[in-house]
C-alpha atoms as a PDB file:
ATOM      1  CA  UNK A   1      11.514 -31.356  35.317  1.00  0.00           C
ATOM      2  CA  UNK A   2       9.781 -34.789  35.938  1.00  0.00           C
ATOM      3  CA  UNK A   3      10.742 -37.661  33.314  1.00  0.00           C
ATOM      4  CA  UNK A   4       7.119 -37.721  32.339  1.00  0.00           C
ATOM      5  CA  UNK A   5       7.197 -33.575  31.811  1.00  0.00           C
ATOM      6  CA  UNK A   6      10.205 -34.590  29.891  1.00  0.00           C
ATOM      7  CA  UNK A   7       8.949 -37.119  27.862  1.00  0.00           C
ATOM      8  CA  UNK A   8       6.055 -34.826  26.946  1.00  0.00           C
ATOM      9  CA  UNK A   9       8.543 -32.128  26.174  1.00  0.00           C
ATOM     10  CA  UNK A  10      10.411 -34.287  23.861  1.00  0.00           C
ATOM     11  CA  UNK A  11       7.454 -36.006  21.948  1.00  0.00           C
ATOM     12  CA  UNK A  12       6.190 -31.987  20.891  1.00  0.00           C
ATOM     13  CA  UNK A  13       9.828 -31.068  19.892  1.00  0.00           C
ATOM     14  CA  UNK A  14      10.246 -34.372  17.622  1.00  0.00           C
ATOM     15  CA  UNK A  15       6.174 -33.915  16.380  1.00  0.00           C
ATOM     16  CA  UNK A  16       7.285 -30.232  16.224  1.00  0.00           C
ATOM     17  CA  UNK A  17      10.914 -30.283  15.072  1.00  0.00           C
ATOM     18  CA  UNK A  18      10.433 -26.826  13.473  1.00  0.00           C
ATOM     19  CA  UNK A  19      10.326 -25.203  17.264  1.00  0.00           C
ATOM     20  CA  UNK A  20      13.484 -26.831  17.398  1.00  0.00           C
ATOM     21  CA  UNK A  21      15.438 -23.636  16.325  1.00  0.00           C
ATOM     22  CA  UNK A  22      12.747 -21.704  18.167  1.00  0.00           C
ATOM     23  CA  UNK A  23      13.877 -23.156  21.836  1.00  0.00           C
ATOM     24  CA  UNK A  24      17.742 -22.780  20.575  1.00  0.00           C
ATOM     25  CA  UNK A  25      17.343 -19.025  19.789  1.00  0.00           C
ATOM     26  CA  UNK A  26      14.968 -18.641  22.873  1.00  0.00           C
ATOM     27  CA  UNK A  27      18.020 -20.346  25.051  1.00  0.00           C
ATOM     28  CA  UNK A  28      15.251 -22.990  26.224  1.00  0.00           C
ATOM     29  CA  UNK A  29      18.330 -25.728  27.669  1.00  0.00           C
ATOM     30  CA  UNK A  30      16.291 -27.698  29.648  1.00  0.00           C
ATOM     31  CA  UNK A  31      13.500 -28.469  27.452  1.00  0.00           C
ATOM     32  CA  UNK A  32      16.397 -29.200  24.449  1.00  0.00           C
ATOM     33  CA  UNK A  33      18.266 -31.428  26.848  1.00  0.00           C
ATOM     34  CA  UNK A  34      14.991 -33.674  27.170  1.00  0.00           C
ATOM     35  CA  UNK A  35      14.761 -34.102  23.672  1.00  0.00           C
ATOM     36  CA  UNK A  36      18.230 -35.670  23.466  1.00  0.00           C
ATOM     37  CA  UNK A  37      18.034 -37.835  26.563  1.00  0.00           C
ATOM     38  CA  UNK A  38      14.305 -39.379  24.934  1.00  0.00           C
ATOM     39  CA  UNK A  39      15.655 -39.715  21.446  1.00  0.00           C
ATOM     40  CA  UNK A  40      19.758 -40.982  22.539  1.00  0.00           C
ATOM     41  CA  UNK A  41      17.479 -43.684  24.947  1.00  0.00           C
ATOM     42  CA  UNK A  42      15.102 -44.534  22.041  1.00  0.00           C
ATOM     43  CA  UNK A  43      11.854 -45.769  22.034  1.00  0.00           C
ATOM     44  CA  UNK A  44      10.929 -48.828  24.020  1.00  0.00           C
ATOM     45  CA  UNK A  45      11.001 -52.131  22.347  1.00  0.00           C
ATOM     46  CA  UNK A  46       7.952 -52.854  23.769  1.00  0.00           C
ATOM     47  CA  UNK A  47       5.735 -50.571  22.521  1.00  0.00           C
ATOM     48  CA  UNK A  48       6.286 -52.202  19.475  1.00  0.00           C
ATOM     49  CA  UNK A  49       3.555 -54.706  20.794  1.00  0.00           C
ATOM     50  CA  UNK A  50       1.627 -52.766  23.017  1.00  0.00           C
ATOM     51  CA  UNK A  51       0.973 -49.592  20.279  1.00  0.00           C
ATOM     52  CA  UNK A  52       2.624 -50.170  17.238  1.00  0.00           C
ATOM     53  CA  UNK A  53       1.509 -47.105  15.471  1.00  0.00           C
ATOM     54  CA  UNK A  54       2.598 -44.755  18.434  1.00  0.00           C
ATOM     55  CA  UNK A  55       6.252 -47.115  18.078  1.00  0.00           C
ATOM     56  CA  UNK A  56       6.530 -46.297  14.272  1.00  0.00           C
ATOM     57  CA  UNK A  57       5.491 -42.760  14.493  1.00  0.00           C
ATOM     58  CA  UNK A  58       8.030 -41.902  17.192  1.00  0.00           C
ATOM     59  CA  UNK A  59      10.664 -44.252  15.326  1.00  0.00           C
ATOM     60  CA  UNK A  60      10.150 -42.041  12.453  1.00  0.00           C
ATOM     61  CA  UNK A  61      10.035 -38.660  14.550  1.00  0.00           C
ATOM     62  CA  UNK A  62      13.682 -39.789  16.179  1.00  0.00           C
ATOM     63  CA  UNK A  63      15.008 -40.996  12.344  1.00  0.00           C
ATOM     64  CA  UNK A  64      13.553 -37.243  11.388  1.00  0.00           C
ATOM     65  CA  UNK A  65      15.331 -35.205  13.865  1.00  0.00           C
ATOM     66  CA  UNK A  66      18.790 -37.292  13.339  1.00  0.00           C
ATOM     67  CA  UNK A  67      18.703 -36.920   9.486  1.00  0.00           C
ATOM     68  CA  UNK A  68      18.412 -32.875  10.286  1.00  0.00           C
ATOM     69  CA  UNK A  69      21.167 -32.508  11.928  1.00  0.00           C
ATOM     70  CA  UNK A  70      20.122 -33.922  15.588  1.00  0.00           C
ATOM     71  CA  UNK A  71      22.885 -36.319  16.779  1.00  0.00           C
ATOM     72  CA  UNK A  72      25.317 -33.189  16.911  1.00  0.00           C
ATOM     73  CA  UNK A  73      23.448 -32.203  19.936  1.00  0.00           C
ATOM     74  CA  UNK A  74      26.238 -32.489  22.810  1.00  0.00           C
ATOM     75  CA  UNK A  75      24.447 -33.592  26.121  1.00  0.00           C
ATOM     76  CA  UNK A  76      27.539 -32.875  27.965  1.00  0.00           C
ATOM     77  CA  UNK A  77      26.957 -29.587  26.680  1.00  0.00           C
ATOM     78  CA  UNK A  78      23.363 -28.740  27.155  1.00  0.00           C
ATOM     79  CA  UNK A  79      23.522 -30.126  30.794  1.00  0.00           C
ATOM     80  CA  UNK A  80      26.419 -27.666  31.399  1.00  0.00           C
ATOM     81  CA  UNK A  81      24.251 -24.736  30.500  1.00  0.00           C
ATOM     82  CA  UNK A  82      21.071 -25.817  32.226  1.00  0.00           C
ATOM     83  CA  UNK A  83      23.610 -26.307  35.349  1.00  0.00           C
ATOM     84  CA  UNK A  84      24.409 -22.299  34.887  1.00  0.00           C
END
């Protein structure tokens, strides 16, 4: 997968955070993996100044998916079982 494919992945699963469960049960690793790399690296400072609405939306999104639950998600872990 391509960092933008990623990054697109990600955005849908923290817009979308109810096909969170959806991708666990359906064993989807990779896409899962991609939404902890985006939200563990945060959103860019920048964008703060360049789109601050798109900033505060995805701020919120990443808050969101930590307060249900989201920073338990290993990395180690999912990498592992994209690896196999």
């Amino acid at each position: 997968m391509t960092p933008r494919e990623e990054e697109l992945v990600a955005r849908l699963l923290l817009e979308r955070q109810d096909l969170i469960d959806e991708y666990f049960r359906d064993k989807r690793w990779k896409e899962l993996l991609a939404l902890v790399r985006f939200a563990r690296r945060d959103v860019p400072t920048d964008l703060a100044a360049t789109d601050p609405a798109r900033y505060r939306t995805l701020r919120d999104q990443i808050t969101r998916s930590y307060l249900r639950g989201g920073g338990a998600f290993s990395q180690e872990k999912l990498a592992n079982r994209v690896a196999s």
